[in-house]
N, C-alpha and C. Protein backbone atom coordinates (compact mmCIF):
# COMPACT_ATOMS: atom_id res chain seq x y z
N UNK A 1 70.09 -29.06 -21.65
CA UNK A 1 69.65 -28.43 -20.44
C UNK A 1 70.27 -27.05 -20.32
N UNK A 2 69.36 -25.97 -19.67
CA UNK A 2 70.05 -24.58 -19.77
C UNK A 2 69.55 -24.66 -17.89
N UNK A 3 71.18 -23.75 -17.50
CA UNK A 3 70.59 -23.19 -15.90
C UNK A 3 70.74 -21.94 -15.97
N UNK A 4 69.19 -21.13 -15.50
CA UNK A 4 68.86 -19.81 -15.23
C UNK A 4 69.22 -19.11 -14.64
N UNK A 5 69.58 -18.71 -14.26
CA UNK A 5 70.38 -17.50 -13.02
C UNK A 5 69.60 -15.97 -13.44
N UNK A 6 68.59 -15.55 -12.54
CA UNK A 6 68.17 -14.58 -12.39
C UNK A 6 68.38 -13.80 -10.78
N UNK A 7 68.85 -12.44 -10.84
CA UNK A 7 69.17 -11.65 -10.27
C UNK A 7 67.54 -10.56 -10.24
N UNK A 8 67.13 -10.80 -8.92
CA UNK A 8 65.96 -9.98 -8.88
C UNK A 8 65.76 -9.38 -6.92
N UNK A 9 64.83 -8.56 -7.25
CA UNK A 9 64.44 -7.97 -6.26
C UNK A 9 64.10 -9.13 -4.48
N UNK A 10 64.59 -8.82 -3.88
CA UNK A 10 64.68 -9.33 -2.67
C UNK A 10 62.64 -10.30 -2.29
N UNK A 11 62.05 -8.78 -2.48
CA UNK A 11 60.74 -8.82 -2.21
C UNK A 11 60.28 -9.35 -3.55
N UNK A 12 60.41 -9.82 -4.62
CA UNK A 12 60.36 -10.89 -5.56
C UNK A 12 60.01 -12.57 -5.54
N UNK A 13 60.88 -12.67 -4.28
CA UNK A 13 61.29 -14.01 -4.61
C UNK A 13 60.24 -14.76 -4.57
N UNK A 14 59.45 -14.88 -3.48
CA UNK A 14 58.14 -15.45 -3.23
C UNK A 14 57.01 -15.47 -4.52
N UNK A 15 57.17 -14.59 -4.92
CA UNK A 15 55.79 -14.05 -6.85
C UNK A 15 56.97 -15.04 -7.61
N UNK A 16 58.24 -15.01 -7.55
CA UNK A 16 58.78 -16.24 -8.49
C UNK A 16 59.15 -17.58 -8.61
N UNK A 17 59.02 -18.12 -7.34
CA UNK A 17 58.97 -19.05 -6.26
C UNK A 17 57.48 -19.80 -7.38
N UNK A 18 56.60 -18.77 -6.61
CA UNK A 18 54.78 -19.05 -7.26
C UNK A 18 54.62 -19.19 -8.55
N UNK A 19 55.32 -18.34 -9.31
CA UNK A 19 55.24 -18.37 -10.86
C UNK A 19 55.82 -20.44 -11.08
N UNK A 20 57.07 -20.25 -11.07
CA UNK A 20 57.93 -21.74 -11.16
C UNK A 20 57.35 -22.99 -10.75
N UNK A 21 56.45 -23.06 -9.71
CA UNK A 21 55.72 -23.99 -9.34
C UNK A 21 54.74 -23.80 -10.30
N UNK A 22 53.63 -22.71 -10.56
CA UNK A 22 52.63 -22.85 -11.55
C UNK A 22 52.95 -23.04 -13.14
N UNK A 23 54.65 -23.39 -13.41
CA UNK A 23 54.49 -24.39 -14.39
C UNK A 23 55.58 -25.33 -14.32
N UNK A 24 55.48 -25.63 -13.67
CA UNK A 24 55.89 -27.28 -12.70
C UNK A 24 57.49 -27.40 -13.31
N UNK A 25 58.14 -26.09 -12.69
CA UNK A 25 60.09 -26.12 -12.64
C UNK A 25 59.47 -26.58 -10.73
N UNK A 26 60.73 -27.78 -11.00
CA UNK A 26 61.03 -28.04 -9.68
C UNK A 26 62.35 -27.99 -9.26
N UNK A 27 62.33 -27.32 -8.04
CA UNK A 27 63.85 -27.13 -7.87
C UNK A 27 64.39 -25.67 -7.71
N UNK A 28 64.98 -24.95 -7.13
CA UNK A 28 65.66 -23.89 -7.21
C UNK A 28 65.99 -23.40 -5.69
N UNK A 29 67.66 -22.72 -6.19
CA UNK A 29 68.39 -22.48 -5.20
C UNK A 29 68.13 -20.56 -5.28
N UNK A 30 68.31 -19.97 -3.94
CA UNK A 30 68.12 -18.60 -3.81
C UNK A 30 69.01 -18.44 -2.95
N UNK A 31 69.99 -16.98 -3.47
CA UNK A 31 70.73 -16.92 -2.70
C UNK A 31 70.57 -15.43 -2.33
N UNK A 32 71.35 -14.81 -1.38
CA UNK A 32 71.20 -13.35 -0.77
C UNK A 32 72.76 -12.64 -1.59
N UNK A 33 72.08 -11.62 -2.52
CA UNK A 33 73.48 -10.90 -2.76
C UNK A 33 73.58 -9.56 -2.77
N UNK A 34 74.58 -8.58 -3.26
CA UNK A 34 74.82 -7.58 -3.49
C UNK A 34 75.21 -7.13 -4.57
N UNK A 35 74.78 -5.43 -5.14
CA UNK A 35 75.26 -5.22 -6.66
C UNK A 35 74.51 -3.91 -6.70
N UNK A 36 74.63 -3.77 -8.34
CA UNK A 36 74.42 -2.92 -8.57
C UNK A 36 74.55 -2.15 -10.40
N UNK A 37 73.68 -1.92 -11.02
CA UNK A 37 73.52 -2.06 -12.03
C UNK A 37 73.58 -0.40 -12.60
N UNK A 38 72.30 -0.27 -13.62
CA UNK A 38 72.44 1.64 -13.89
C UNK A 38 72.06 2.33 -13.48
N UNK A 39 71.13 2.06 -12.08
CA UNK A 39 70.88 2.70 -10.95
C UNK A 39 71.86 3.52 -10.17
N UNK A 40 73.26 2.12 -10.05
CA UNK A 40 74.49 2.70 -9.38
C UNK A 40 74.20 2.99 -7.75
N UNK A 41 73.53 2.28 -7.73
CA UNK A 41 73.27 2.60 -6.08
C UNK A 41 71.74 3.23 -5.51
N UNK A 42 72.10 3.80 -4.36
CA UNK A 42 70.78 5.04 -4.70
C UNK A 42 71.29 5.72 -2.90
N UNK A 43 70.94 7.09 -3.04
CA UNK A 43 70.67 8.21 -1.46
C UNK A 43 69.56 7.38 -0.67
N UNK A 44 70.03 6.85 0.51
CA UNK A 44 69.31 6.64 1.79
C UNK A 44 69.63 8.02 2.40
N UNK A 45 68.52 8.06 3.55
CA UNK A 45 68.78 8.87 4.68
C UNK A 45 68.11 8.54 5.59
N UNK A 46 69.51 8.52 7.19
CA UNK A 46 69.33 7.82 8.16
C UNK A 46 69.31 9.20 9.15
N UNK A 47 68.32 9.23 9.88
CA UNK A 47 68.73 9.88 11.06
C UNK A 47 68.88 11.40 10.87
N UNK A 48 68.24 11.79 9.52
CA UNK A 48 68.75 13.55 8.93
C UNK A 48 69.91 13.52 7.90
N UNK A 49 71.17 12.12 8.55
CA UNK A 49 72.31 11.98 7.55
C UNK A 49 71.86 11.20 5.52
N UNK A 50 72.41 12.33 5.43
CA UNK A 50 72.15 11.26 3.50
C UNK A 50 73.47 10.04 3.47
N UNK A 51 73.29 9.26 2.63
CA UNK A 51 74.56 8.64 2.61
C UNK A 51 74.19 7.58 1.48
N UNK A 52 74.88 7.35 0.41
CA UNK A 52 74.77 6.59 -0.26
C UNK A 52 75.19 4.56 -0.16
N UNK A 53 74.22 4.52 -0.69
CA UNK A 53 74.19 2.68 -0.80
C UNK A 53 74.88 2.33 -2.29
N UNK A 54 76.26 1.83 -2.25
CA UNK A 54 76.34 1.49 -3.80
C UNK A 54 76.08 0.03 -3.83
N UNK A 55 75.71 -0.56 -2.76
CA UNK A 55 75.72 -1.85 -3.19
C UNK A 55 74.33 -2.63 -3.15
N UNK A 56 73.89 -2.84 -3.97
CA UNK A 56 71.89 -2.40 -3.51
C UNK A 56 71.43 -3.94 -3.25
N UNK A 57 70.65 -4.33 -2.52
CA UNK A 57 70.38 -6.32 -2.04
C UNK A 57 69.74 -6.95 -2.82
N UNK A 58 70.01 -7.77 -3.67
CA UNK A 58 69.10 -8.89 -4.47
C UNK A 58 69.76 -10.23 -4.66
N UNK A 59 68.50 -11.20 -4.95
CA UNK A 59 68.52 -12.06 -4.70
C UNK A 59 69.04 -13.26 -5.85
N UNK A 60 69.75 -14.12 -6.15
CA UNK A 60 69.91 -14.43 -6.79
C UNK A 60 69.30 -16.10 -7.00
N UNK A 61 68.57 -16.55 -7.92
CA UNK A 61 67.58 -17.62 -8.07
C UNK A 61 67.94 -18.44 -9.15
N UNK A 62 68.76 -19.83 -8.82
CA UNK A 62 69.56 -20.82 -9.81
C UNK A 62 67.98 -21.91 -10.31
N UNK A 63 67.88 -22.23 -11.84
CA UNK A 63 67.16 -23.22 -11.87
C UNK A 63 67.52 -23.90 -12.90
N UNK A 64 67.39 -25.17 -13.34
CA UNK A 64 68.21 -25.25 -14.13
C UNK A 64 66.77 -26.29 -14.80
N UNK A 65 66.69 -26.00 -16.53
CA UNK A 65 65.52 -27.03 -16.55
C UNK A 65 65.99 -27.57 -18.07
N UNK A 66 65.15 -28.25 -18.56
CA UNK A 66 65.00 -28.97 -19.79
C UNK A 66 65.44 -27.99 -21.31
N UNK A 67 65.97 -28.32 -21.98
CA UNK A 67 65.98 -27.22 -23.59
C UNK A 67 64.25 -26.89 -23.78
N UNK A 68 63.45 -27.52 -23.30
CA UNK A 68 62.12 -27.00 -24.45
C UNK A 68 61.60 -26.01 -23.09
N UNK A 69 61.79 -25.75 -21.68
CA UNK A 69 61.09 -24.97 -20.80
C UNK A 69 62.33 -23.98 -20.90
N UNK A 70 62.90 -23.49 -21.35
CA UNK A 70 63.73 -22.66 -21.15
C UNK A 70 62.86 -20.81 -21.65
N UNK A 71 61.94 -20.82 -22.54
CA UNK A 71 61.44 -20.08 -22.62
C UNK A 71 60.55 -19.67 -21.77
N UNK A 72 59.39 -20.37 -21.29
CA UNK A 72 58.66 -20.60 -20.78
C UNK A 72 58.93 -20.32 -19.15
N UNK A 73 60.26 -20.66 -18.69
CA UNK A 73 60.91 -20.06 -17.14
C UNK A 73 61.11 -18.59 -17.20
N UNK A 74 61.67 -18.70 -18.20
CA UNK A 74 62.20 -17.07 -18.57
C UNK A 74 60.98 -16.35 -18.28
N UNK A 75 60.11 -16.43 -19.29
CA UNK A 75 58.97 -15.66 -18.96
C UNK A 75 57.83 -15.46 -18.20
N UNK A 76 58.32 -16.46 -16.84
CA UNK A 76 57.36 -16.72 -16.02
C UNK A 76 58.27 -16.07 -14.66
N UNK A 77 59.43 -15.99 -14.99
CA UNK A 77 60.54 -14.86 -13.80
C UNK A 77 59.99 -13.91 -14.26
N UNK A 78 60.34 -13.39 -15.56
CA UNK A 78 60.44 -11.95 -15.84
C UNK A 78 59.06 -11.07 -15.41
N UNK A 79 57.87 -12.03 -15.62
CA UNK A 79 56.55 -11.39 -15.64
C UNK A 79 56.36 -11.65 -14.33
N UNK A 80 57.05 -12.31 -12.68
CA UNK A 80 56.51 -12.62 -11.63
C UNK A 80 57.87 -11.45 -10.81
N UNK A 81 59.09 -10.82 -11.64
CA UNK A 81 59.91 -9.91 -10.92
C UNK A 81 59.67 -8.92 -11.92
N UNK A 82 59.13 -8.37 -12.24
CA UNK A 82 58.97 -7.14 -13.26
C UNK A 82 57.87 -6.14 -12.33
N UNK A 83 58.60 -4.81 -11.98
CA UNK A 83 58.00 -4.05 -11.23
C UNK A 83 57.52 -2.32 -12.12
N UNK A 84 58.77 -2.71 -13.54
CA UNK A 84 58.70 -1.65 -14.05
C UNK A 84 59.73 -0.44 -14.07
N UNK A 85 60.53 -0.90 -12.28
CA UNK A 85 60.95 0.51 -12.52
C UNK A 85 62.64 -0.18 -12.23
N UNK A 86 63.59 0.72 -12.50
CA UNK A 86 64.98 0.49 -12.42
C UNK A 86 65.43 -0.73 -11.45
N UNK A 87 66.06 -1.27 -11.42
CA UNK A 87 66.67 -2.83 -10.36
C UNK A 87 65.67 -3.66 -10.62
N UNK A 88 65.08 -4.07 -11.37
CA UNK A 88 64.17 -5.12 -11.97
C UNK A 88 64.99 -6.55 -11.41
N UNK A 89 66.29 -6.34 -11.98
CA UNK A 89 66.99 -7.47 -12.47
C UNK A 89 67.48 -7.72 -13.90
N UNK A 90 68.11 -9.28 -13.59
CA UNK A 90 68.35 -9.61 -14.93
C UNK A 90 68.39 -11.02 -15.13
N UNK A 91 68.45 -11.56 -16.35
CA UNK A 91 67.79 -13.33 -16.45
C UNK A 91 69.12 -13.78 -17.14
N UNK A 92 69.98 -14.50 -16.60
CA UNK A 92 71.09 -15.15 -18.00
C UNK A 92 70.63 -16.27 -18.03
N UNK A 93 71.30 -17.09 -19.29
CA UNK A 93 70.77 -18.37 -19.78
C UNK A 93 72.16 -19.08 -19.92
N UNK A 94 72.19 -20.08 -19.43
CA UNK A 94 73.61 -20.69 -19.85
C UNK A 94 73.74 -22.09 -19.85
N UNK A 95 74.54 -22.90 -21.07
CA UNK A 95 73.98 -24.40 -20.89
C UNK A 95 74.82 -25.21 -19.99
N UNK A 96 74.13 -26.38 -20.02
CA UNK A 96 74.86 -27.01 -18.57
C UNK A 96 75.02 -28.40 -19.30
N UNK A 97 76.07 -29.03 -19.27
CA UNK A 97 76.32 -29.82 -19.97
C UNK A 97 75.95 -31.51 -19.38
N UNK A 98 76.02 -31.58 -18.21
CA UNK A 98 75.30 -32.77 -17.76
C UNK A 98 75.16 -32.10 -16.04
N UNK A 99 74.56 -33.06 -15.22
CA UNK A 99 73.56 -33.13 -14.67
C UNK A 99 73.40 -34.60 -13.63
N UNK A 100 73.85 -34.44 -12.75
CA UNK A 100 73.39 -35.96 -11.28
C UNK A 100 73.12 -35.67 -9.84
N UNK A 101 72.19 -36.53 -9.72
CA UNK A 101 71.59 -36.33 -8.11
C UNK A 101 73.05 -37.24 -7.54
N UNK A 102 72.59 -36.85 -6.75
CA UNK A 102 73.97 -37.59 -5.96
C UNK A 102 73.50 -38.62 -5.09
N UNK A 103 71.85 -38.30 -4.57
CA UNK A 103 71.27 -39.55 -4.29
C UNK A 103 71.44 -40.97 -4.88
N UNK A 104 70.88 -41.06 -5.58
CA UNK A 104 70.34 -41.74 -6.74
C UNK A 104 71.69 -42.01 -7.61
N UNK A 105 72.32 -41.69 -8.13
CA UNK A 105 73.49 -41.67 -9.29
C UNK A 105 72.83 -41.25 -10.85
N UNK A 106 71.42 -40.84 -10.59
CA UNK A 106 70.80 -40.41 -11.87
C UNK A 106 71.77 -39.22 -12.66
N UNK A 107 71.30 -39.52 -13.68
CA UNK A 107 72.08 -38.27 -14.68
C UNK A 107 71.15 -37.77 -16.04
N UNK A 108 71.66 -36.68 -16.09
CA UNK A 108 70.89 -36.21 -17.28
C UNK A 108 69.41 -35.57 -17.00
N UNK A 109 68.47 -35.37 -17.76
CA UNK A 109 67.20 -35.02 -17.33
C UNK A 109 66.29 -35.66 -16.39
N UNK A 110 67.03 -36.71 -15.76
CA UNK A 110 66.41 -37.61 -14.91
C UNK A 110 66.50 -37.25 -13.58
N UNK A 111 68.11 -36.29 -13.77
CA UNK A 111 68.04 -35.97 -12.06
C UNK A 111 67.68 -34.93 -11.80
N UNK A 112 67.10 -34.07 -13.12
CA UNK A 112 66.29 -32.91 -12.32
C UNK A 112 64.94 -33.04 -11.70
C-alpha cells in the first residue's frame, strides 16, 4: 500500500475529489495549509498598499490506496490539479506499511 499526499491548489480540491471517485479511490482526508514553493510567495495589493504573501494557501489531500492504483491516483490528481501555471502543487508517494479501521479491527487492504 502507498499513501499519497498531494499539495494542490485550494480551488482544486473539488476537480480532485471528482477525478478519485471516477476511479473508485475511496477515502481521503483534506486539509487547509500554508507554503510556498519557486514562486516564493507573490505581491498582493490591498487598499493602494503592495505587500507581499510568503506564505501562499493550499490544500493538502491524504489517500492512501492499493500497490497496483498507485499510478493511476497519481495521474488522475495531477490531470484534475494541473492548471499549468506556477503553484500547481506537488504529489509524494510513500509506503505505508499496514493499515486498520478501528471499527471493524480489519487490517491490511481490507480496511481501506
Amino acid at each position: 500500500m502507498k499513501m499519497i499526499t498531494a499539495l494542490v491548489r485550494p480551488s482544486k480540491v473539488d476537480a480532485v475529489k471528482s477525478a478519485l471517485v471516477a476511479i473508485e479511490v475511496i477515502g481521503m482526508t483534506v486539509t487547509d495549509s500554508r507554503g510556498f514553493g519557486r514562486q516564493k510567495g507573490q505581491v498582493e495589493r490591498y487598499r493602494g498598499t503592495e505587500f507581499t504573501v510568503e506564505f501562499l494557501p493550499k490544500s493538502k489531500i491524504l489517500v492512501t490506496v492499493p500497490d497496483h492504483k498507485v499510478s493511476q491516483t497519481v495521474e488522475a490528481i495531477a490531470n484534475a490539479a494541473r492548471t499549468g501555471e506556477i503553484g500547481d502543487g506537488k504529489i509524494f508517494v510513500t509506503p505505508v506499511e499496514q493499515v486498520y479501521r478501528i471499527r471493524t479491527g480489519e487490517g491490511g487492504e481490507a480496511a481501506l
